[in-house]
Every structure is written in structure tokens, then in C-alpha cells.
PDB file of N, CA and C in Angstrom:
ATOM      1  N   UNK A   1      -1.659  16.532   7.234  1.00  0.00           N
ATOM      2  CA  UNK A   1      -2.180  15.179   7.145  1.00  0.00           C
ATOM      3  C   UNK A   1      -3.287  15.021   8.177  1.00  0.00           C
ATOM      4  N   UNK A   2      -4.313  14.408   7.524  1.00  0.00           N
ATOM      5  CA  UNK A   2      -5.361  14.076   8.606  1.00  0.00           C
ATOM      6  C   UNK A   2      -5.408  12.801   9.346  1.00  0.00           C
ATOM      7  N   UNK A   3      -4.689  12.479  10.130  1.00  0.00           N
ATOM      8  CA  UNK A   3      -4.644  11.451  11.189  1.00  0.00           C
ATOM      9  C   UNK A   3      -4.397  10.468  10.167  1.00  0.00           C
ATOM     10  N   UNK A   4      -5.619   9.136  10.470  1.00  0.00           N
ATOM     11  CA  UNK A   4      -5.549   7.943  10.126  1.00  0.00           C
ATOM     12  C   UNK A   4      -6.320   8.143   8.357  1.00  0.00           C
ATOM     13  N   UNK A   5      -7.172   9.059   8.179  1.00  0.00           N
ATOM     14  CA  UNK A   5      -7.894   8.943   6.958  1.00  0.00           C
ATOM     15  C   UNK A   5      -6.772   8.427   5.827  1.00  0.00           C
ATOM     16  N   UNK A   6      -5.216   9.289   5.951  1.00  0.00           N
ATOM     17  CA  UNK A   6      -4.374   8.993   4.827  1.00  0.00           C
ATOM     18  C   UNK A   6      -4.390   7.471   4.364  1.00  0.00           C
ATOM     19  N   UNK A   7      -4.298   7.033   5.818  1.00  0.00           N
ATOM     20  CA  UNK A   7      -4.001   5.518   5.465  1.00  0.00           C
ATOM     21  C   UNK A   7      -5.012   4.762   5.016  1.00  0.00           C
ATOM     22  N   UNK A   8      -6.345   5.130   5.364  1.00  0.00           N
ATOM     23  CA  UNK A   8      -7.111   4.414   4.938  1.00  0.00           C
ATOM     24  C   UNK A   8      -7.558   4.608   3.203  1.00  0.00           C
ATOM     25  N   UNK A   9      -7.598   5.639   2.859  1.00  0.00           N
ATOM     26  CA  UNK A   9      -7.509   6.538   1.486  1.00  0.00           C
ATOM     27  C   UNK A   9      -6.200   5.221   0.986  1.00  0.00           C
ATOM     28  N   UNK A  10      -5.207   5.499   1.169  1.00  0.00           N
ATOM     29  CA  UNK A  10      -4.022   4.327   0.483  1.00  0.00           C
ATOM     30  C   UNK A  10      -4.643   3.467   0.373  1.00  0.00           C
ATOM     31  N   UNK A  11      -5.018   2.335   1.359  1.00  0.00           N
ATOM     32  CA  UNK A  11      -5.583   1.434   1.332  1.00  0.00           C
ATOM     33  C   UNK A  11      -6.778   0.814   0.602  1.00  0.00           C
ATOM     34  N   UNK A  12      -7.851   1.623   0.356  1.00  0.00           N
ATOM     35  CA  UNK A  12      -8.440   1.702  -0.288  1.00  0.00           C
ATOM     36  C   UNK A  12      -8.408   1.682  -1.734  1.00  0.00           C
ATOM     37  N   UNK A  13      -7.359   2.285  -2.008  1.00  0.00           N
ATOM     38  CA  UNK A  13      -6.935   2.357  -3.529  1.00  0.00           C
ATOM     39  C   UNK A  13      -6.199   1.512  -3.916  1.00  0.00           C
ATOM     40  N   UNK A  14      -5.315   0.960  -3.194  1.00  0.00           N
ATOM     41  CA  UNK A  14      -4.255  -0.132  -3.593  1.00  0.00           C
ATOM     42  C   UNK A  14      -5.588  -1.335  -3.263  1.00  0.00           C
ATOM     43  N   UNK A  15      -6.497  -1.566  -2.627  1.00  0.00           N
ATOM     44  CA  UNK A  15      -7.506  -2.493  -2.860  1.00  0.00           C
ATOM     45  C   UNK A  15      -7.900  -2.461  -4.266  1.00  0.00           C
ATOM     46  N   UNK A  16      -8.020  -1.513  -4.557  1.00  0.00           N
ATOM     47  CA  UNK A  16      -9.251  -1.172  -5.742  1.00  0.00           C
ATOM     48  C   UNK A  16      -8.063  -1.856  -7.013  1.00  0.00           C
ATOM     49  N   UNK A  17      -6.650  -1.302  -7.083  1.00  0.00           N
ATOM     50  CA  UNK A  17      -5.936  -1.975  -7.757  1.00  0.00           C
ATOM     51  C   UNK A  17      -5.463  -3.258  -7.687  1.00  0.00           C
ATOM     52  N   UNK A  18      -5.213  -4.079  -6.774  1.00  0.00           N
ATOM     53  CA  UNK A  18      -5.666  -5.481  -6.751  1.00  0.00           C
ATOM     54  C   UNK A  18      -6.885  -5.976  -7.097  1.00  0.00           C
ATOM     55  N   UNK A  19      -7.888  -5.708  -6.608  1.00  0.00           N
ATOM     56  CA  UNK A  19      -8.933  -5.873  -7.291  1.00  0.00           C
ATOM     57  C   UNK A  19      -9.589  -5.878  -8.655  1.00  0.00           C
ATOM     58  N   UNK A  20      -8.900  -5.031  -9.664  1.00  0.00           N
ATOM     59  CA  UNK A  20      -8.948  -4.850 -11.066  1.00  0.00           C
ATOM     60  C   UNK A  20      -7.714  -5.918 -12.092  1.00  0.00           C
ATOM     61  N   UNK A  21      -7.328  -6.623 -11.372  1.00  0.00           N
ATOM     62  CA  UNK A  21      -6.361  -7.006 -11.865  1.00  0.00           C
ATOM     63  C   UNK A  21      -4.760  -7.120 -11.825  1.00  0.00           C
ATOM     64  N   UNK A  22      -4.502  -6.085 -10.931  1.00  0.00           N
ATOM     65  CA  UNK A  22      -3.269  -5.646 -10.899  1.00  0.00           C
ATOM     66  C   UNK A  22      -2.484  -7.066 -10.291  1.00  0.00           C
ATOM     67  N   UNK A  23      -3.412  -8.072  -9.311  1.00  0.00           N
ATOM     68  CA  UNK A  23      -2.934  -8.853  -8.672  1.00  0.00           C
ATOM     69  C   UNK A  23      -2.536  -9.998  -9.627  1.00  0.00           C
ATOM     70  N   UNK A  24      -2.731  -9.852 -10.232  1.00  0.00           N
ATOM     71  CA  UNK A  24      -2.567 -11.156 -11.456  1.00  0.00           C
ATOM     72  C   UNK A  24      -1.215 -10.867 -12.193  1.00  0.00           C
ATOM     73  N   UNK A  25      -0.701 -10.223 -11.998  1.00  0.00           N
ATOM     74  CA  UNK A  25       0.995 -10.031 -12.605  1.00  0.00           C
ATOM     75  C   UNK A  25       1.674 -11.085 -11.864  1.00  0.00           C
ATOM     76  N   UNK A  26       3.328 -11.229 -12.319  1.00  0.00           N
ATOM     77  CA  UNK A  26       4.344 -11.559 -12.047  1.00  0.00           C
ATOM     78  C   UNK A  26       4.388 -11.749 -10.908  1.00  0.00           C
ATOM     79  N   UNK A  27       5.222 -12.717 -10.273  1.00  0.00           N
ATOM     80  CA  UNK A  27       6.304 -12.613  -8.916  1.00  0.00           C
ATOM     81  C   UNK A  27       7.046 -12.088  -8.758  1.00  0.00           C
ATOM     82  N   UNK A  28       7.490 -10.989  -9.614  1.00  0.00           N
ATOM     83  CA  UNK A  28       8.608  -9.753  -9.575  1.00  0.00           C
ATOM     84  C   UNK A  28       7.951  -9.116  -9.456  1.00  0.00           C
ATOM     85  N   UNK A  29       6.632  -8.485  -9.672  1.00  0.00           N
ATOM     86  CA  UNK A  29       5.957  -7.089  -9.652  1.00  0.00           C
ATOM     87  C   UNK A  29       5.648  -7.592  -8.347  1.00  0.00           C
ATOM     88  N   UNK A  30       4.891  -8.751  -8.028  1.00  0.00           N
ATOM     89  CA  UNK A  30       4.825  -8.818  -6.608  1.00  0.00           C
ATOM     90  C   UNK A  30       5.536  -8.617  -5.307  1.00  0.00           C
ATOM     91  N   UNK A  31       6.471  -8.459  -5.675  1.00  0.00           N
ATOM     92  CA  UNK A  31       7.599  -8.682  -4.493  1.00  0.00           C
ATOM     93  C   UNK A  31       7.959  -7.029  -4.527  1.00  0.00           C
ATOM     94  N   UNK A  32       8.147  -6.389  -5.931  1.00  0.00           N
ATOM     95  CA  UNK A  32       8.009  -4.773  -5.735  1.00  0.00           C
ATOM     96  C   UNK A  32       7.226  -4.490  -4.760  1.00  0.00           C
ATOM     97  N   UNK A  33       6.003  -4.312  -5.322  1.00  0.00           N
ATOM     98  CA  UNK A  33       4.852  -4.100  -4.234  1.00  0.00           C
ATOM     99  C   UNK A  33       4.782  -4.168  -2.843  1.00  0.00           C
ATOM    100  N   UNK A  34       5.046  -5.489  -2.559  1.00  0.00           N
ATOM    101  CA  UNK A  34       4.965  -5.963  -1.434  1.00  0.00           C
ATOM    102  C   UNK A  34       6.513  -5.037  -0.471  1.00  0.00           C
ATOM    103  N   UNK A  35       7.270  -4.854  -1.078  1.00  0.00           N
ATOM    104  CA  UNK A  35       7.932  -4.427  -0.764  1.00  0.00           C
ATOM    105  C   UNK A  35       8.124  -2.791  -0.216  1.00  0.00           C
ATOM    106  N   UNK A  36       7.765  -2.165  -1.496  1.00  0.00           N
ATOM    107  CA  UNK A  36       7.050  -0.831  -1.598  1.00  0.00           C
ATOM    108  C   UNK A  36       5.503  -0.525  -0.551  1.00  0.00           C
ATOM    109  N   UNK A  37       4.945  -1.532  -0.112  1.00  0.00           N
ATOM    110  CA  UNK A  37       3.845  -1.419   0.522  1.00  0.00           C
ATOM    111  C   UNK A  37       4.639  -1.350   2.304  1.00  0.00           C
ATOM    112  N   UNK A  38       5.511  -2.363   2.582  1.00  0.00           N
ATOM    113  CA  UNK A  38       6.514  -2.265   4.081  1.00  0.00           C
ATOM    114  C   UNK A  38       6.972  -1.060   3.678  1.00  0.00           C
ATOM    115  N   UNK A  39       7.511  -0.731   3.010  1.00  0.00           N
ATOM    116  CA  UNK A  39       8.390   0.548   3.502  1.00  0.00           C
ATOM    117  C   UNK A  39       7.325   1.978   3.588  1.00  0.00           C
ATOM    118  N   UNK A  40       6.112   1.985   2.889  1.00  0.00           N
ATOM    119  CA  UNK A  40       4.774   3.099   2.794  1.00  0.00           C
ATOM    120  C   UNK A  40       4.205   2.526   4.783  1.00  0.00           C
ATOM    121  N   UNK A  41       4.190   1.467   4.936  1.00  0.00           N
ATOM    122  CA  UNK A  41       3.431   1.325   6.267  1.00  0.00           C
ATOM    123  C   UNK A  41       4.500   1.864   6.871  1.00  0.00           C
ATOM    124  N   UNK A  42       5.880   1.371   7.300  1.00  0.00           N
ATOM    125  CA  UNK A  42       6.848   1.647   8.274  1.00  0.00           C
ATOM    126  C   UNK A  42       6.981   3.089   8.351  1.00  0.00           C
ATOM    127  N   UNK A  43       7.253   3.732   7.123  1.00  0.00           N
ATOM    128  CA  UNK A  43       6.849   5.545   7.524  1.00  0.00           C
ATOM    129  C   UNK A  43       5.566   6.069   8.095  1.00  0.00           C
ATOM    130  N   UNK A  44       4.404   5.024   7.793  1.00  0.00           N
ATOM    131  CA  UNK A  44       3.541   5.921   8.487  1.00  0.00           C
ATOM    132  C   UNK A  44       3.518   5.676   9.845  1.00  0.00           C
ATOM    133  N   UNK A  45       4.037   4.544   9.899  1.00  0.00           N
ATOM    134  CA  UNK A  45       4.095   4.091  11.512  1.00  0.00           C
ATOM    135  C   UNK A  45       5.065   5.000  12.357  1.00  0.00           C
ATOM    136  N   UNK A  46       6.221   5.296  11.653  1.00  0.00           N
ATOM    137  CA  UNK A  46       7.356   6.272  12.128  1.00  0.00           C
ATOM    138  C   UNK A  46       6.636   6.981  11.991  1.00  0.00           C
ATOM    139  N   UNK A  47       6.046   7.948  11.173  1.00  0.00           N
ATOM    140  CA  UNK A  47       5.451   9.369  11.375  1.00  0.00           C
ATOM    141  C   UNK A  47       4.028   9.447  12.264  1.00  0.00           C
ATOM    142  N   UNK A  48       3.617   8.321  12.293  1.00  0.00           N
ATOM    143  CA  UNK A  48       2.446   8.568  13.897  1.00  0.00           C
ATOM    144  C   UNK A  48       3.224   8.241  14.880  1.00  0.00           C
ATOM    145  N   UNK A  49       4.253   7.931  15.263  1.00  0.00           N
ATOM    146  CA  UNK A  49       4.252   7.702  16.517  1.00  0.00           C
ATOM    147  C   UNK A  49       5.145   8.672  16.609  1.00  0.00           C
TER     148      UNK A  49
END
């Protein structure tokens, strides 16, 4: 893994999919997500530090 690029690469893409639409679903897909997005940060946070 290259440092911080991973995260920003994620980020970037899960922008690009909000951005196309993706954000316009449900309050159940939202709360997936949102959910699925804490637990993707909290590992990377555990695995940098």
C-alpha cells in the first residue's frame, strides 16, 4: 500500500459515485453506505497508525 494515495483513490471514486447519482437512492442504501464508509475509514485509521 502506498501511504495516503489509497485513501485518496477511495475517495475519489466514492465522490465520483455520489456524484452520478448514486446519492439519490433510499435511506436504507444510505445508511449502508454510510455505514460501510465508518468501518473502510476506521481500518484505515487502524492500519496507519
Amino acid at each position: 500500500m502506498g501511504g495516503t494515495g489509497v485513501i485518496d483513490q477511495f475517495l475519489e471514486v466514492f465522490t465520483r459515485y455520489i456524484d452520478s447519482g448514486f446519492g439519490l437512492l433510499g435511506g436504507e442504501v444510505a445508511f449502508i453506505a454510510t455505514t460501510l464508509i465508518v468501518i473502510d475509514v476506521t481500518l484505515a485509521a487502524l492500519f496507519w497508525s
